[in-house]
C-alpha atoms as a PDB file:
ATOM      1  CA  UNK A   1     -12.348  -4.853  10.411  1.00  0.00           C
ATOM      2  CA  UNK A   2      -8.756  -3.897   8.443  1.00  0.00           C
ATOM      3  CA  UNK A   3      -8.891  -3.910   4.763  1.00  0.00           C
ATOM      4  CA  UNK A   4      -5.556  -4.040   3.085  1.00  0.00           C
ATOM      5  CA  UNK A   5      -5.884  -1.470   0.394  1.00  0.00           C
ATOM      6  CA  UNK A   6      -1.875  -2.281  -0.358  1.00  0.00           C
ATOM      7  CA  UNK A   7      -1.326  -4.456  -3.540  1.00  0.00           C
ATOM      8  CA  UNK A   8       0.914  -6.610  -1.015  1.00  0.00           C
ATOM      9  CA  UNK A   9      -0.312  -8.972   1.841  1.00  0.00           C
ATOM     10  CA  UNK A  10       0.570  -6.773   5.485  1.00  0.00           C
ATOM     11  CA  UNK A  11       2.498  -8.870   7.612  1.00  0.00           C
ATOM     12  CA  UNK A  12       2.396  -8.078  11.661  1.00  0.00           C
ATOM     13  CA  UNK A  13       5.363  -9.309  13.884  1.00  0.00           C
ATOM     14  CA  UNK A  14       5.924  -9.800  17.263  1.00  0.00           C
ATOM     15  CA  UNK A  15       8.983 -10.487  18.127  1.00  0.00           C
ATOM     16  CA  UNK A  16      10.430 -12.660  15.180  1.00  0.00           C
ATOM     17  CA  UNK A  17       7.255 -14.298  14.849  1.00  0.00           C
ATOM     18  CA  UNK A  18       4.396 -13.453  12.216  1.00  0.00           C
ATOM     19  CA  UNK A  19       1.114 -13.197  14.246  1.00  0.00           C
ATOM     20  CA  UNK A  20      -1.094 -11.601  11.323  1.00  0.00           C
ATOM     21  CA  UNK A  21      -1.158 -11.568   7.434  1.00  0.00           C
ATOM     22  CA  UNK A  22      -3.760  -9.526   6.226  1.00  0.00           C
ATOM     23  CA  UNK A  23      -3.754 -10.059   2.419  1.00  0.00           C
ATOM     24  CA  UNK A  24      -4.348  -7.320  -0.098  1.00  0.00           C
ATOM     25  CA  UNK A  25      -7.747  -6.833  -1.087  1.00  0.00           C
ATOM     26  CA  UNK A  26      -7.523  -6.246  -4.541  1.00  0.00           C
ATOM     27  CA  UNK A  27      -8.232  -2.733  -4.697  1.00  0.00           C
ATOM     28  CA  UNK A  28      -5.182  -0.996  -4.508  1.00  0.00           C
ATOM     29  CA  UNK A  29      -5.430   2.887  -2.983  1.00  0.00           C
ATOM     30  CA  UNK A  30      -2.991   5.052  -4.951  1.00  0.00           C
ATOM     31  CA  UNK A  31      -2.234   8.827  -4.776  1.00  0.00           C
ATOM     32  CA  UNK A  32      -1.385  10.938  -8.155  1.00  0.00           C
ATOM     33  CA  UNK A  33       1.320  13.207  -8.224  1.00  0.00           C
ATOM     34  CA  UNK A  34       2.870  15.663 -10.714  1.00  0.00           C
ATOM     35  CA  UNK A  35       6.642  15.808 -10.874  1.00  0.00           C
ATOM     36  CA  UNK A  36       8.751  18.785 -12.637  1.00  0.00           C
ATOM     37  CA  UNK A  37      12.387  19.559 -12.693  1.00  0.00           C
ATOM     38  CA  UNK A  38      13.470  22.021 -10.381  1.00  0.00           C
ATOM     39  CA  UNK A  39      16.953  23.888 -10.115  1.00  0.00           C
ATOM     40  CA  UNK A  40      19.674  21.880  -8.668  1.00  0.00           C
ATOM     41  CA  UNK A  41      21.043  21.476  -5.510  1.00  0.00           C
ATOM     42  CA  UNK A  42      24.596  21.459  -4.785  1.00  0.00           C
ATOM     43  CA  UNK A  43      25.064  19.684  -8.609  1.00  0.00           C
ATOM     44  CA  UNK A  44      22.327  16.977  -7.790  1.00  0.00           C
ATOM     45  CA  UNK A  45      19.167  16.982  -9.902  1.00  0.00           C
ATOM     46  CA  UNK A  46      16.236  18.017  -8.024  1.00  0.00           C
ATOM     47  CA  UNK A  47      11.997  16.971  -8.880  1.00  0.00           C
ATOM     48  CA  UNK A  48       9.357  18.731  -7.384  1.00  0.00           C
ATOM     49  CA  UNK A  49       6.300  16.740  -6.632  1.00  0.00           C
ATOM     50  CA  UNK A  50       2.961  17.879  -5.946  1.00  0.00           C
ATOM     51  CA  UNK A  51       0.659  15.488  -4.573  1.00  0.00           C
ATOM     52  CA  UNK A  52      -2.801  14.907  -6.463  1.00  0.00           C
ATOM     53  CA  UNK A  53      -6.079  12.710  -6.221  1.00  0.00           C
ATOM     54  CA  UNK A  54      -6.200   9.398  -4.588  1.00  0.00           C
ATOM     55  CA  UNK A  55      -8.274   6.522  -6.021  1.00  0.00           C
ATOM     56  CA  UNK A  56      -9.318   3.916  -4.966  1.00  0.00           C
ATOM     57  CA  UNK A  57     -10.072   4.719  -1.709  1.00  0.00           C
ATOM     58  CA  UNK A  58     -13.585   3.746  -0.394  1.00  0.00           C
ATOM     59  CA  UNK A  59     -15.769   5.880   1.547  1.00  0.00           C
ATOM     60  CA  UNK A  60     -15.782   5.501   5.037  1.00  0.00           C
ATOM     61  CA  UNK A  61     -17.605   2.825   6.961  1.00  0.00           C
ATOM     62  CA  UNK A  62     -18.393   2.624  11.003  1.00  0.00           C
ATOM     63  CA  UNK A  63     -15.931  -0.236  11.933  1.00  0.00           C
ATOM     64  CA  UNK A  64     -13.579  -0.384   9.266  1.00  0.00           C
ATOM     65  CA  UNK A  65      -9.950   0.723   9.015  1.00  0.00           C
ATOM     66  CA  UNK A  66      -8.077   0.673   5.476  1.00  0.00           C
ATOM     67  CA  UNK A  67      -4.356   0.019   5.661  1.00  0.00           C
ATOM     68  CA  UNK A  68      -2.456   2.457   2.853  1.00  0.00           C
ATOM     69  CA  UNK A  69       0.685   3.358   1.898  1.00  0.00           C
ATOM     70  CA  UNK A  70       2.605   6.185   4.356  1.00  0.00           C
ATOM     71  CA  UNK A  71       2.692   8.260   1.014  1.00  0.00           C
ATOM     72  CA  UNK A  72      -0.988   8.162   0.598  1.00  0.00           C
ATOM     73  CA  UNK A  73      -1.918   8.790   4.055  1.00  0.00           C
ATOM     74  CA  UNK A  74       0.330  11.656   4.211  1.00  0.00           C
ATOM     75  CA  UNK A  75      -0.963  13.069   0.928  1.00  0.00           C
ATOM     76  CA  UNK A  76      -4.889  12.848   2.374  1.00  0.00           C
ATOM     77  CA  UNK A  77      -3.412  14.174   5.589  1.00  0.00           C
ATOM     78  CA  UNK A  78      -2.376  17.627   3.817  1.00  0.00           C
ATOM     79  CA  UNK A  79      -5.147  17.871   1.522  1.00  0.00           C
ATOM     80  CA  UNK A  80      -7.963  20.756   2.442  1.00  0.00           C
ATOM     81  CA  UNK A  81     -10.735  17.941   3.239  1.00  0.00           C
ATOM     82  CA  UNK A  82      -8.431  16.493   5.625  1.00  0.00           C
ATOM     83  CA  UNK A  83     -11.171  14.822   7.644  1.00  0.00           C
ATOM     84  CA  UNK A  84     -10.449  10.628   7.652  1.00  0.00           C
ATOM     85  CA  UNK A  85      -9.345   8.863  10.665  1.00  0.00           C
ATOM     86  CA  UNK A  86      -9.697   5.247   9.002  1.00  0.00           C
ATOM     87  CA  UNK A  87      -6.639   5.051   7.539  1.00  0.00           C
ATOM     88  CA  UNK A  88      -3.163   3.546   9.173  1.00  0.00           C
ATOM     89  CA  UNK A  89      -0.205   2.452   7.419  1.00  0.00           C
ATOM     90  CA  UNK A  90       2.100  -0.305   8.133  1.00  0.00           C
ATOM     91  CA  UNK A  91       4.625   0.569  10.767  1.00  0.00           C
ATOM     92  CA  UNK A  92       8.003  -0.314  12.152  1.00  0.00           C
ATOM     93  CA  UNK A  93       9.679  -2.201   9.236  1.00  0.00           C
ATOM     94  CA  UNK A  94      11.050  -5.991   9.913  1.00  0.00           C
ATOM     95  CA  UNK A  95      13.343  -6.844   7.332  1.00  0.00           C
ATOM     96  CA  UNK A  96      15.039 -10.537   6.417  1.00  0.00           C
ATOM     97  CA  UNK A  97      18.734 -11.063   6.464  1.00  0.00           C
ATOM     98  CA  UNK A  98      19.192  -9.914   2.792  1.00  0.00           C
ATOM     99  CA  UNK A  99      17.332  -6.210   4.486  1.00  0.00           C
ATOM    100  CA  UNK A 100      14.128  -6.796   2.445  1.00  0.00           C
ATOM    101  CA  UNK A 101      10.639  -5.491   4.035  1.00  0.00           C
ATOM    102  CA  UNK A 102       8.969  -8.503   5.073  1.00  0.00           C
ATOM    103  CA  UNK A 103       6.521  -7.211   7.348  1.00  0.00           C
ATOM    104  CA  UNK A 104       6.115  -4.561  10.257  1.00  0.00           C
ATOM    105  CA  UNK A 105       5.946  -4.522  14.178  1.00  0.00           C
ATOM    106  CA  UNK A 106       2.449  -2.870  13.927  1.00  0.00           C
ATOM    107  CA  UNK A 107      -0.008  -0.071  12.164  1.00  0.00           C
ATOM    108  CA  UNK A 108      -0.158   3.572  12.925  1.00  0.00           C
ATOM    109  CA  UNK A 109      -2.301   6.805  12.364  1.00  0.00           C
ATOM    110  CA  UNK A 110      -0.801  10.116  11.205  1.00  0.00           C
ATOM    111  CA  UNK A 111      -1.610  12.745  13.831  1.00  0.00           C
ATOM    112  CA  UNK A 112      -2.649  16.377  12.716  1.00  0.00           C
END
C-alpha cells in the first residue's frame, strides 16, 4: 500500500500517459530545519541549514510505503537512527509545456 504523505496528489507517467494518481493523504510529512547566515561566497549571500525533526511521519507498518519529499527522505537518511526503508520519493520529473512538475516517471529509495 503507498500513502502519499505529500500535500499534493503523486502523479506516475508512462510515457506521456498518467497511469497512477495517488492523492495526498492529508497528513503532510515535513522536516524542520534551522537556517543562519554564513560568510559569503564569491559576493553571493550564503545560509547554512541544519536539518531538524520530521513530523508527521507515521511509524512503520509491514506493507506500507509512504511517499515524501526528496528533502525529507534525505534528512531521515543522515540522521543517527537512520533505520527506515518505507519511504520513496517521487522520481524522474515530467513537466507540461510551460516546464511545470506535473508528475514523475516513477518512485525511488535513497540508498545508504
Amino acid at each position: 500500500m503507498l500513502i502519499n504523505l505529500t500535500p499534493h496528489p503523486v502523479t506516475v507517467f508512462d510515457g506521456d500517459t498518467p497511469i497512477l494518481t495517488i492523492p495526498p493523504s492529508g497528513t503532510v510529512a515535513r522536516l524542520t530545519e534551522t537556517a543562519t547566515e554564513a560568510p559569503p561566497i564569491g559576493g553571493v549571500a550564503v545560509t547554512s541549514v541544519r536539518l531538524g525533526k520530521t513530523t508527521g511521519l507515521p511509524e512503520q507498518q509491514d506493507g506500507v510505503t509512504y511517499i515524501v519529499s526528496m528533502p525529507l527522505l534525505m534528512g531521515v537518511m543522515t540522521s543517527a537512527t537512520w533505520q527506515r526503508r518505507d519511504l520513496v520519493y517521487p522520481y524522474g520529473q515530467v513537466r507540461d509545456a510551460d516546464g511545470r512538475i506535473i508528475g514523475c516517471r516513477g518512485l525511488a529509495r535513497i540508498r545508504s
